[in-house]
C-alpha atoms as a PDB file:
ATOM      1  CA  UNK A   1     173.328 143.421 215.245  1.00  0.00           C
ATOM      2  CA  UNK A   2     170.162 144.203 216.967  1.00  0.00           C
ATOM      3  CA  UNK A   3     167.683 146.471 214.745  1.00  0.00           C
ATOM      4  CA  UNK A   4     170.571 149.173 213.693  1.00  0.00           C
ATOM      5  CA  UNK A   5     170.189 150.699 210.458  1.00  0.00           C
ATOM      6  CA  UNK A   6     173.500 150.186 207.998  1.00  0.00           C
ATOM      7  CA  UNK A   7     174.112 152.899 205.441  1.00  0.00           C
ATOM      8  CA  UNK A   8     177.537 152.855 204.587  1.00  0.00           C
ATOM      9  CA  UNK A   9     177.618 151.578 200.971  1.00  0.00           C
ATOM     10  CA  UNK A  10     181.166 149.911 201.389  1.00  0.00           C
ATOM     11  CA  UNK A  11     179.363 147.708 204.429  1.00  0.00           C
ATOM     12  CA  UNK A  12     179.950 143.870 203.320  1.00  0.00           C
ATOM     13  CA  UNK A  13     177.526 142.928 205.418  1.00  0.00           C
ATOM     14  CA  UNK A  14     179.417 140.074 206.578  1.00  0.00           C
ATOM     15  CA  UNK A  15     179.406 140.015 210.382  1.00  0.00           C
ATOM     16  CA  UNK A  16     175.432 140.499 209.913  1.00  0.00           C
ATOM     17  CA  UNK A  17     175.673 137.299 207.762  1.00  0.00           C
ATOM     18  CA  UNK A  18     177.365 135.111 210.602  1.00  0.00           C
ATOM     19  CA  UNK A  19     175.069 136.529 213.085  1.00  0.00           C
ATOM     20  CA  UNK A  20     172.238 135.196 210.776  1.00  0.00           C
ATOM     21  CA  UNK A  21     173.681 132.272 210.200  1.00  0.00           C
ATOM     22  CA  UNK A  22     174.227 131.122 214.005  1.00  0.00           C
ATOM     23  CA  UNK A  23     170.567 132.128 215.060  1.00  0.00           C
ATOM     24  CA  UNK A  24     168.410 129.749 212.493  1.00  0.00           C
ATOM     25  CA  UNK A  25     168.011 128.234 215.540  1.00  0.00           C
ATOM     26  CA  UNK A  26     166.068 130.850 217.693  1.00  0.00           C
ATOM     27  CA  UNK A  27     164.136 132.734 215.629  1.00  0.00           C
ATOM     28  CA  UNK A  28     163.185 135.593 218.407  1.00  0.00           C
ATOM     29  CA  UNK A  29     166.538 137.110 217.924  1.00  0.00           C
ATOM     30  CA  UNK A  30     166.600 137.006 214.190  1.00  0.00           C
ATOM     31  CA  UNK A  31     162.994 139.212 213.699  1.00  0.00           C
ATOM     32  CA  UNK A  32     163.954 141.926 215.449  1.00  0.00           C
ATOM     33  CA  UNK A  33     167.610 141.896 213.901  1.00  0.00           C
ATOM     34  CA  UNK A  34     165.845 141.904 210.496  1.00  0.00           C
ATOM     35  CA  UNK A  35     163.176 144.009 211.285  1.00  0.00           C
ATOM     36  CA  UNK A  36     165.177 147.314 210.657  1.00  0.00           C
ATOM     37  CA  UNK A  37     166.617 146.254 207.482  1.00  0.00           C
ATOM     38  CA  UNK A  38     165.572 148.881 204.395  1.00  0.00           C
ATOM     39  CA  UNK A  39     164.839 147.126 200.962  1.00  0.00           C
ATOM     40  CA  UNK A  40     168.219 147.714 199.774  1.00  0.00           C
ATOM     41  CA  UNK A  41     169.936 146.334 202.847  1.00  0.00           C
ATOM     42  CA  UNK A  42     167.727 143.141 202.133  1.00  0.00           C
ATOM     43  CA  UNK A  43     169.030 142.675 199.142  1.00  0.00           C
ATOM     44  CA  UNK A  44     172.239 143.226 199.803  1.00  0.00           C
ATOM     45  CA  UNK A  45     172.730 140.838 202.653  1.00  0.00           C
ATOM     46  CA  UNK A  46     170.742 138.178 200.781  1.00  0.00           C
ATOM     47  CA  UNK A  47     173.368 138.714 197.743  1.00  0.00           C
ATOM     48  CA  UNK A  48     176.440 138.524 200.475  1.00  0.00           C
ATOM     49  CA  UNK A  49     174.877 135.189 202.436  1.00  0.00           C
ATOM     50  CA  UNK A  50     174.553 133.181 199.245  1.00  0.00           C
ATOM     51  CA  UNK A  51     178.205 134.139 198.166  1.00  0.00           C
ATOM     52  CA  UNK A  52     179.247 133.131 202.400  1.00  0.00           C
ATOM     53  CA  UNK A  53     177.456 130.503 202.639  1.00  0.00           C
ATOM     54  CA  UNK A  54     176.296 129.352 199.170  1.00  0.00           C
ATOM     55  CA  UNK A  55     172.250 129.312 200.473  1.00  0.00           C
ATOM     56  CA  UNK A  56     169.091 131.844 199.837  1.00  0.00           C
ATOM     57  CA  UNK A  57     168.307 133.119 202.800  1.00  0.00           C
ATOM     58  CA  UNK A  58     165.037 133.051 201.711  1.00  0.00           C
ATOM     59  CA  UNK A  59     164.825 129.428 200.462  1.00  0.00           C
ATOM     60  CA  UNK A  60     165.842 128.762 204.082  1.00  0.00           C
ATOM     61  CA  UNK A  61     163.408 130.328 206.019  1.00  0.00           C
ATOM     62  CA  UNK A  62     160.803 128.745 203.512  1.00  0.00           C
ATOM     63  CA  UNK A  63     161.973 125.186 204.363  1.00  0.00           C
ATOM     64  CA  UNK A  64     162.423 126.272 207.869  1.00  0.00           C
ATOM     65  CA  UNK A  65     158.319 127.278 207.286  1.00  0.00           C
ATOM     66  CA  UNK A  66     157.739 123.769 205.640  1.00  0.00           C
ATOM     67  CA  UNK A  67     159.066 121.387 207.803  1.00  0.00           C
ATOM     68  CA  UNK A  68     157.892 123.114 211.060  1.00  0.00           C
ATOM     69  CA  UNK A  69     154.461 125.500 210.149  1.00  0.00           C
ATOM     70  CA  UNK A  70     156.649 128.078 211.610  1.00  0.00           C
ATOM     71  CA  UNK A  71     154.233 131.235 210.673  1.00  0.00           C
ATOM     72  CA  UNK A  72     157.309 133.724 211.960  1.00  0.00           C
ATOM     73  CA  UNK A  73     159.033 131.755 208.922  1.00  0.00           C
ATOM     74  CA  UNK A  74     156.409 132.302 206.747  1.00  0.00           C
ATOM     75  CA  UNK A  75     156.398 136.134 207.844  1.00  0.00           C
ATOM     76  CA  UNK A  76     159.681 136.039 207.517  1.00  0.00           C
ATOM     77  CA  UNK A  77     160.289 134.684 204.566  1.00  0.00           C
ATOM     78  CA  UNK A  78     157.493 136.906 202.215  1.00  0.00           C
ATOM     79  CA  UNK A  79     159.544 140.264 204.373  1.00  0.00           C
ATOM     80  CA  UNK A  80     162.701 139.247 202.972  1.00  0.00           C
ATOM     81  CA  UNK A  81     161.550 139.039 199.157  1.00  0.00           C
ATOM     82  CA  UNK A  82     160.952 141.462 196.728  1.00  0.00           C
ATOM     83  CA  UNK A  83     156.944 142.103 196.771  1.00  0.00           C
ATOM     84  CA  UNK A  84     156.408 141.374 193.102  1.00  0.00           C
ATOM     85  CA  UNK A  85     158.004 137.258 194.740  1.00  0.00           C
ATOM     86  CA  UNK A  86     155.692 137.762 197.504  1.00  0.00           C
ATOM     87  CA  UNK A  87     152.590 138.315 195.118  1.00  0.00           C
ATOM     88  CA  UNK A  88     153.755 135.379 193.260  1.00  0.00           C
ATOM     89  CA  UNK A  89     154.137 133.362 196.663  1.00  0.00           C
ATOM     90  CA  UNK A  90     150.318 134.284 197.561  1.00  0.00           C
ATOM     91  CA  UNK A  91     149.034 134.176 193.931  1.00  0.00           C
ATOM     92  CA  UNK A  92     150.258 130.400 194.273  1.00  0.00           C
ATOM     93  CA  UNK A  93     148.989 129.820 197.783  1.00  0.00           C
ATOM     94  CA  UNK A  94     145.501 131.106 196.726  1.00  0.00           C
ATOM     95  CA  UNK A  95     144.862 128.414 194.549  1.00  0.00           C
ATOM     96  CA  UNK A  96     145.658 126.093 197.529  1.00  0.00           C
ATOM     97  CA  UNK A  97     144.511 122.462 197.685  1.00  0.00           C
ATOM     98  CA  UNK A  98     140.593 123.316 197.748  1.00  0.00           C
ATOM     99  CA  UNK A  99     138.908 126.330 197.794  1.00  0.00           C
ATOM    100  CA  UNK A 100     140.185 128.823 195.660  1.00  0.00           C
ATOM    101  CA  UNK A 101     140.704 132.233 197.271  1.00  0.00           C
ATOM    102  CA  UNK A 102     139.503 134.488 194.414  1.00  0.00           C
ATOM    103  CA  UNK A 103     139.718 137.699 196.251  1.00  0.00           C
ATOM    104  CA  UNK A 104     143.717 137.656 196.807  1.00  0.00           C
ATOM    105  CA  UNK A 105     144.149 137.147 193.336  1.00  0.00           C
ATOM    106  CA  UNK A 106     141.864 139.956 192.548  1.00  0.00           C
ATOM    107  CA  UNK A 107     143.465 142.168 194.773  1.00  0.00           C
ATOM    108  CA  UNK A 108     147.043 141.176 192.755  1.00  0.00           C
ATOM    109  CA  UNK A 109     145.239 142.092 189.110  1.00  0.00           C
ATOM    110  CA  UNK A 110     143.053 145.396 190.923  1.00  0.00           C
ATOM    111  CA  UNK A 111     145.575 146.639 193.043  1.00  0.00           C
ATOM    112  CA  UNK A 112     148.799 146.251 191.465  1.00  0.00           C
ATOM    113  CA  UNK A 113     150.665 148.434 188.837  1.00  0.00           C
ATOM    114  CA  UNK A 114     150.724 146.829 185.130  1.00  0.00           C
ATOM    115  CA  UNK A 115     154.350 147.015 185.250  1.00  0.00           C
ATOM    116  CA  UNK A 116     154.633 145.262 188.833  1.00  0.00           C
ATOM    117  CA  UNK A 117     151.587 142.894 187.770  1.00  0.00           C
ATOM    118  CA  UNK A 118     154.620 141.589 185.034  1.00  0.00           C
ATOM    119  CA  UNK A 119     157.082 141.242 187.194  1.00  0.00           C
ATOM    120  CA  UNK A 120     154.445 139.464 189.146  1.00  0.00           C
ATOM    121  CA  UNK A 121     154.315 136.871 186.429  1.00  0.00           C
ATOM    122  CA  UNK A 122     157.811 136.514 185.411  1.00  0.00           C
ATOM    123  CA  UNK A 123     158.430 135.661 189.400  1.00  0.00           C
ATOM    124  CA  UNK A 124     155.951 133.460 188.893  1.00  0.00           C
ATOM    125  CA  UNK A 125     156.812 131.380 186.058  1.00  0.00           C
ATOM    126  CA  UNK A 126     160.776 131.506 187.852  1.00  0.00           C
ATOM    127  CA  UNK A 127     159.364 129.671 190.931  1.00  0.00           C
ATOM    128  CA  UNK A 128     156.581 127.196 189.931  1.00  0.00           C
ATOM    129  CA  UNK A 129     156.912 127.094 186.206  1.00  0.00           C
ATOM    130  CA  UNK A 130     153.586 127.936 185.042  1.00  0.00           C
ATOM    131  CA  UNK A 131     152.137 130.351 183.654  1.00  0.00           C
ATOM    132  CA  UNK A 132     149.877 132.676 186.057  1.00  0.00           C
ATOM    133  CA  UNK A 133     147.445 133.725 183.594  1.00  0.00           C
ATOM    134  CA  UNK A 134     147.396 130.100 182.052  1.00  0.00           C
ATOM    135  CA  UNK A 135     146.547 129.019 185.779  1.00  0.00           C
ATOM    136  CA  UNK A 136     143.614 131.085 185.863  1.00  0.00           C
ATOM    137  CA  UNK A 137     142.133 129.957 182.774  1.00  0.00           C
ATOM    138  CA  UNK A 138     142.504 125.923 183.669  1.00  0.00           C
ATOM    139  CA  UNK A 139     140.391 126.292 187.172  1.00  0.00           C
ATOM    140  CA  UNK A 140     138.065 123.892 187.455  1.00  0.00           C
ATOM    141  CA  UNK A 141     135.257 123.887 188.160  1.00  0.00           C
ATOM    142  CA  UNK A 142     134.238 127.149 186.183  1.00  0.00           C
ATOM    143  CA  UNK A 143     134.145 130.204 188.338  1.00  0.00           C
ATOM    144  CA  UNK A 144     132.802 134.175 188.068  1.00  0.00           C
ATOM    145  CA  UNK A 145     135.837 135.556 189.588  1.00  0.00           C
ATOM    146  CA  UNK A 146     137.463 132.807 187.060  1.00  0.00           C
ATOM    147  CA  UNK A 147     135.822 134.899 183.942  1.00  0.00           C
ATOM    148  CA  UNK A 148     136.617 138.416 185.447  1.00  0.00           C
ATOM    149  CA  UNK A 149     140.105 137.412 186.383  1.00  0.00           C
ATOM    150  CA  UNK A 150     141.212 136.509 182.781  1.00  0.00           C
ATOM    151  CA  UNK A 151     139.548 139.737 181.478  1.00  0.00           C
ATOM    152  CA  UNK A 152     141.809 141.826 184.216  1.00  0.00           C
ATOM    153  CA  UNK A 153     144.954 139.707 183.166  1.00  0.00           C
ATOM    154  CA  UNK A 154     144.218 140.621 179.689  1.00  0.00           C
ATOM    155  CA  UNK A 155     143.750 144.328 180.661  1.00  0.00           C
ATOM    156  CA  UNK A 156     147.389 144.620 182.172  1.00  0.00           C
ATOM    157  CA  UNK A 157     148.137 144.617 178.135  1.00  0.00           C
ATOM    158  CA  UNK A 158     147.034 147.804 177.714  1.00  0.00           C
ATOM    159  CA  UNK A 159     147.848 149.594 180.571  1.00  0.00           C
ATOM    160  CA  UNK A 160     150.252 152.149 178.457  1.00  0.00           C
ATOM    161  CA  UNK A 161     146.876 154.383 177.021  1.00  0.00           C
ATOM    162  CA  UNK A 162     146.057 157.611 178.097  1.00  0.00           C
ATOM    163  CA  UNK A 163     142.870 157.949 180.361  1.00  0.00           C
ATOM    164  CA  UNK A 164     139.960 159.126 178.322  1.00  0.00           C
ATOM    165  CA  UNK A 165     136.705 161.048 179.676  1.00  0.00           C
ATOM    166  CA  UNK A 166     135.465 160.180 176.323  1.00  0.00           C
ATOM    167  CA  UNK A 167     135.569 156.568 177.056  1.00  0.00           C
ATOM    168  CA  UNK A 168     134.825 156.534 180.355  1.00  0.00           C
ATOM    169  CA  UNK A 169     131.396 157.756 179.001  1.00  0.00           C
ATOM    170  CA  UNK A 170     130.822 155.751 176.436  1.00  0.00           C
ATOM    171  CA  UNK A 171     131.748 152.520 178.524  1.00  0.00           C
ATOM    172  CA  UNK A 172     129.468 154.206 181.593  1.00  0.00           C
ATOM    173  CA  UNK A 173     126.881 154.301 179.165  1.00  0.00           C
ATOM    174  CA  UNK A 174     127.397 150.623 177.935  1.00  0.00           C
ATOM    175  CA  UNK A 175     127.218 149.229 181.634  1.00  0.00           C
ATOM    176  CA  UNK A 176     123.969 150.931 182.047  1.00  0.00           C
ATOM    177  CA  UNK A 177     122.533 149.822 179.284  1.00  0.00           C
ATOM    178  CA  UNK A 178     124.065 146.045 180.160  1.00  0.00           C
ATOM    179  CA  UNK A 179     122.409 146.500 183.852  1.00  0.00           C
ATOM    180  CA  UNK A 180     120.356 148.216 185.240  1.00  0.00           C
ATOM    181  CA  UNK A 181     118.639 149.668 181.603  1.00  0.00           C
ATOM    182  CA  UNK A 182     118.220 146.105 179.962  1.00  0.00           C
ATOM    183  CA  UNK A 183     114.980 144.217 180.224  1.00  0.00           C
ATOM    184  CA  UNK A 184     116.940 141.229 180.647  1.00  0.00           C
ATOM    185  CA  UNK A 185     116.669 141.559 184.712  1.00  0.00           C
ATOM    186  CA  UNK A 186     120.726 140.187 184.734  1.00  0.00           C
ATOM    187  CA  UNK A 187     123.559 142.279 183.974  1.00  0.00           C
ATOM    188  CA  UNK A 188     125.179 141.465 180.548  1.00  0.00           C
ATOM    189  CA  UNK A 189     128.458 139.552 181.074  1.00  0.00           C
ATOM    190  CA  UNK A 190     129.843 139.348 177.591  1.00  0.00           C
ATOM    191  CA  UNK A 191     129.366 143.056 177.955  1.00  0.00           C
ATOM    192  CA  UNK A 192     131.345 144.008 181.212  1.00  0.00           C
ATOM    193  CA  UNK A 193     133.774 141.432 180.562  1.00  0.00           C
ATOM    194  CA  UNK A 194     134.700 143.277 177.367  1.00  0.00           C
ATOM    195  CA  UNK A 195     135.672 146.490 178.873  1.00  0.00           C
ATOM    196  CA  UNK A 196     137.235 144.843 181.471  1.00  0.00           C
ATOM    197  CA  UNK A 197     139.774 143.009 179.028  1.00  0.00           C
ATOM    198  CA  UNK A 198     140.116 146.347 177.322  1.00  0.00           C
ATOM    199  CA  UNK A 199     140.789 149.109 179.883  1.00  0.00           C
ATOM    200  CA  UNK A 200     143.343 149.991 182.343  1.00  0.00           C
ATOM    201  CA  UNK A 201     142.368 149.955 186.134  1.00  0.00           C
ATOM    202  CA  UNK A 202     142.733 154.167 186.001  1.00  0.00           C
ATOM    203  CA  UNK A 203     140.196 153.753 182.877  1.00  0.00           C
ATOM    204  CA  UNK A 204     137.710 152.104 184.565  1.00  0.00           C
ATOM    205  CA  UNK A 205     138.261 153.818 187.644  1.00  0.00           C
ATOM    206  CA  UNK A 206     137.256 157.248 185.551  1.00  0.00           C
ATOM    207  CA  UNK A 207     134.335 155.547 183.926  1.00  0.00           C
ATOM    208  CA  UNK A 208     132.990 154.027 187.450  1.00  0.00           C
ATOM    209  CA  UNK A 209     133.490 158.005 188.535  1.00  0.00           C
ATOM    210  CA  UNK A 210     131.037 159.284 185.171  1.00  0.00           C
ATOM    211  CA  UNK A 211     128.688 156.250 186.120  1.00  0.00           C
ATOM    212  CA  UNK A 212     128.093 157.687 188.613  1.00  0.00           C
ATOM    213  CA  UNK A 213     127.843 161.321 187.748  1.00  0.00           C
ATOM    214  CA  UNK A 214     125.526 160.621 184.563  1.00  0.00           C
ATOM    215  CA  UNK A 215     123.364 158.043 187.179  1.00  0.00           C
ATOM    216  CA  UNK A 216     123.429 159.589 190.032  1.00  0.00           C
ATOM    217  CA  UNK A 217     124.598 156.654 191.726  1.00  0.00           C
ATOM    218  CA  UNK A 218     127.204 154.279 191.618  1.00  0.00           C
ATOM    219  CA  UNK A 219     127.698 151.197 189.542  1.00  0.00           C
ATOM    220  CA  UNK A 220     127.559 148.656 192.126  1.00  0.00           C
ATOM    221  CA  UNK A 221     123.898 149.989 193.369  1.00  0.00           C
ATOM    222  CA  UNK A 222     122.774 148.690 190.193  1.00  0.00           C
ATOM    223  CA  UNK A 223     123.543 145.273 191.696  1.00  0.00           C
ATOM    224  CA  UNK A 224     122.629 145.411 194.728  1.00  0.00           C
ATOM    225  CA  UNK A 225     119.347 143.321 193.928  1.00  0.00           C
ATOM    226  CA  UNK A 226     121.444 140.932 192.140  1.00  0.00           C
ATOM    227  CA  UNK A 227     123.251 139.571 195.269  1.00  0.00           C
ATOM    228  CA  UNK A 228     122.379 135.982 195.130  1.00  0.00           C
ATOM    229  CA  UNK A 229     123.173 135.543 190.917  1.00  0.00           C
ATOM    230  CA  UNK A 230     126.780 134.752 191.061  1.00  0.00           C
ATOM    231  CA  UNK A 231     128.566 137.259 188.620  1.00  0.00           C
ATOM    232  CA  UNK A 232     126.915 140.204 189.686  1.00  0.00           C
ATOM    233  CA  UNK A 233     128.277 139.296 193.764  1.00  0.00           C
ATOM    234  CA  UNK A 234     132.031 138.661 191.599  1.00  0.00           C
ATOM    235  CA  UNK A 235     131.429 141.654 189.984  1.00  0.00           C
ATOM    236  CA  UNK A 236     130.462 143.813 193.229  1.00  0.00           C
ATOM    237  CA  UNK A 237     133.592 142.634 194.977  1.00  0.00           C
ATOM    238  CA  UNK A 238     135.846 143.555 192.230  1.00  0.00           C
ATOM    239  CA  UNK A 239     134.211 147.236 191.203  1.00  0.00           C
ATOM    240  CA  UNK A 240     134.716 147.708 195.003  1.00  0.00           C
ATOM    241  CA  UNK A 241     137.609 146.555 195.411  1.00  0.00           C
ATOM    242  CA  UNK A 242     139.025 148.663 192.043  1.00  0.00           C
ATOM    243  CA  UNK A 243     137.246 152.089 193.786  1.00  0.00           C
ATOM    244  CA  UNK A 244     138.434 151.912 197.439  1.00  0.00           C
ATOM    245  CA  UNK A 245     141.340 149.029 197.652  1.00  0.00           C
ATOM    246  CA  UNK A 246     141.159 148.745 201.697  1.00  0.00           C
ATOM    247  CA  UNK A 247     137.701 147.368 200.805  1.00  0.00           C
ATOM    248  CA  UNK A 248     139.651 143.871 200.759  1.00  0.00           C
ATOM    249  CA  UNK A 249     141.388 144.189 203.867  1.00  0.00           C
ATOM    250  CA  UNK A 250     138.906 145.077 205.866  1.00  0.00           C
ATOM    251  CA  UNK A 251     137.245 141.761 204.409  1.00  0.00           C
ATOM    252  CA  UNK A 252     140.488 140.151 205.563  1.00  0.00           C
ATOM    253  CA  UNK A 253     141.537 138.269 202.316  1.00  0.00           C
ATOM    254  CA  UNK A 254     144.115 140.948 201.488  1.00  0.00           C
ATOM    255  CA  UNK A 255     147.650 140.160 200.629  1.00  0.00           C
ATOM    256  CA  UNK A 256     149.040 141.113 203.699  1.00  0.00           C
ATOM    257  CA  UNK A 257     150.873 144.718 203.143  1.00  0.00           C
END
């Protein structure tokens, strides 16, 4: 089979199915036999092994990754499945057994589409039955990226409105007056948290632009004093994160794209 490309639309797929099927044993020959494999062709073999041989190919390689801490099955495994499963594999894996990683599931909310960010959640619930957004909102203990999580999940509900320079404005206005322009010396959460919940990542992209314009600096400057106060360093991440998305890879807590 090697790492030829199939494009006939008639192709069963079958003789790349017994291939796969008599080299679980050695994975070195299966990843570069999959690695040319277009999304469709994924699919499509996945579709033809279960109906062979009655088995997910990738529920294999996942128990393969269990019972051996085979990373190539891990690799594997999120490759073969759609990305809005593999968001929902590491959305799951970043609560882990400890220490939550915050930062991949702010990449999911930030950096995904709203209608991918659903599909995200309907994968979710499929696989693990809960509820992702539910999961966010039971961490314990209590946590900043906890708070600007929910308000992001919540966001994704109004992702459908038209961007508005008007309210990029007004909400650049409200953050200054909730930072850097209050006398409180803290940024107000209740404040930022609300037009988080309300606007779509494009929104607040345009409003952190007109910050910026009407400041003559950006938003997250405005925190930079703020670094050891807990929200504010959440906050920083995220607004960074929502601006330039690398910002989280070169961090290394990305996804994995």
């Amino acid at each position: 089979m090697g790492t030829k490309i199939l494009t006939s639309s008639g192709h069963g797929f079958e003789n790349e199915c017994r291939e796969i099927h008599d080299s679980w044993g050695r994975l070195n020959h299966l990843v570069p036999s999959m690695a040319g494999w277009s999304k469709l062709e994924k699919q499509q073999i996945r579709k033809t092994y279960r109906a062979m041989y009655g088995e997910d190919m990738a529920a294999l390689l996942q128990k393969m990754q269990s019972q051996n801490g085979s990373k190539v099955c891990a690799a594997l495994y999120r490759w073969m499945v759609d990305t809005h499963e593999r968001d929902a594999i590491v959305a799951r894996e970043a609560f882990g057994q400890g220490d939550v990683n915050y930062r991949a599931l702010v990449e999911i909310f930030v950096g995904r589409k709203s209608s991918h960010v659903s599909l995200i959640k309907q994968a979710y619930y499929a696989r693990f039955r809960r509820h992702l957004d539910q999961e966010i909102i039971n961490l314990e203990p209590p946590h900043p990226y906890q708070k600007i999580l929910v308000a992001l999940a919540t966001s994704h509900k109004a992702h459908q409105e038209d961007v508005s320079q008007h309210i990029a404005k007004c909400d650049a206005r409200r953050l200054y007056e909730a930072g850097e322009g209050s006398s409180r010396g803290a940024i107000e959460e209740a404040v930022v948290l609300e037009i988080l919940s309300k606007r779509s990542i494009p929104q607040m992209k345009l409003t952190l632009s007109s910050y910026k314009h009407i400041y003559g600096h950006e938003f997250t400057k405005s925190l930079k004093n703020a670094k050891y106060m807990e929200f504010e360093d959440a906050l920083k991440v995220v607004m960074k994160c929502m601006c330039t998305p690398p910002y989280l890879l070169r961090k290394g807590t990305v996804c994995g794209y």
